[in-house]
Protein backbone atom coordinates (compact mmCIF):
# COMPACT_ATOMS: atom_id res chain seq x y z
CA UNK A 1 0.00 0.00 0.00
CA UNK A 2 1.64 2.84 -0.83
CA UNK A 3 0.83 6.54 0.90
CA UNK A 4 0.48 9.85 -1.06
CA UNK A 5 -0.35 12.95 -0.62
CA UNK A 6 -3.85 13.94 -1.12
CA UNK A 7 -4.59 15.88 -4.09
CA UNK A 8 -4.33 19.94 -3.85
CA UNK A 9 -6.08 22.21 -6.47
CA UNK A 10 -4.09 24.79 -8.56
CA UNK A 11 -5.96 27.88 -6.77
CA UNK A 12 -5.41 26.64 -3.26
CA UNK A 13 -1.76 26.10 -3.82
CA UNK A 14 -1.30 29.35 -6.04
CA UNK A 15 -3.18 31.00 -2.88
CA UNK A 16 -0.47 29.50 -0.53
CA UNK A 17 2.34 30.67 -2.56
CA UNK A 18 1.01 34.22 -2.44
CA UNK A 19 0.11 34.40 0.93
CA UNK A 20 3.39 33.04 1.78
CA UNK A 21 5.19 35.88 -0.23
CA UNK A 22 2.99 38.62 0.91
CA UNK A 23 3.38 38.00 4.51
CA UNK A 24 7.71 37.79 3.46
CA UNK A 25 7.58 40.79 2.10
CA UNK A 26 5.68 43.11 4.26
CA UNK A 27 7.20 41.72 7.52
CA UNK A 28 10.67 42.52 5.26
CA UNK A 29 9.80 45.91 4.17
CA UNK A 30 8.63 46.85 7.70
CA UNK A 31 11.78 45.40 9.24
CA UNK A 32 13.77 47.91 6.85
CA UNK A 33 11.53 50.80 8.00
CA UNK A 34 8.71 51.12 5.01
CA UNK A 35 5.74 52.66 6.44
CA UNK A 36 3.36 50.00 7.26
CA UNK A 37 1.11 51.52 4.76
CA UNK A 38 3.05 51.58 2.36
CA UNK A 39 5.10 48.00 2.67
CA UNK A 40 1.23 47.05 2.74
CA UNK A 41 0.05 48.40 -0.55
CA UNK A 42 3.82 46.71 -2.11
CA UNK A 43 2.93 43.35 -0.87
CA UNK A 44 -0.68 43.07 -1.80
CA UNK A 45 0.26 44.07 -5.24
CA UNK A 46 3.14 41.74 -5.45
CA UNK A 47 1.46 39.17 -3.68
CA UNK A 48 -1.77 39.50 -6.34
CA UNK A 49 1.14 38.98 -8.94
CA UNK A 50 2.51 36.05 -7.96
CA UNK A 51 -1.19 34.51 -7.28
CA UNK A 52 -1.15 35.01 -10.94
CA UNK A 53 1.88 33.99 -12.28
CA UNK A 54 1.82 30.69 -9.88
CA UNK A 55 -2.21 29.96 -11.36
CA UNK A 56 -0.79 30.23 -15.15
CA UNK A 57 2.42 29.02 -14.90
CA UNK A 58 3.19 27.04 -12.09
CA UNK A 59 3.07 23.17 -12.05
């Protein structure tokens, strides 16, 4: 019998990837002394990006 992992959709792990990121860079730009408001509106954008570019062309 052989154990796998079960089976993850494309959004959910494109989701992951960008949360992952987003939380990376904010709690980096923040730690380098961007404004919070501004390391905010950075990440989100980036994050949204890489949502994207993980859902099209990830694996």
């Amino acid at each position: 019998m052989h154990l796998r992992q079960p089976s993850i959709d494309h959004g959910v792990r494109s989701f992951i990837w960008a949360v992952v990121f987003f939380l990376f860079l904010y709690f980096g730009a923040v730690a380098i002394g961007v404004t919070r408001g501004t390391a905010f509106l950075v990440a989100l954008v980036s994050g949204f990006l890489i949502f994207l570019f993980v859902r099209t062309r990830g694996t």
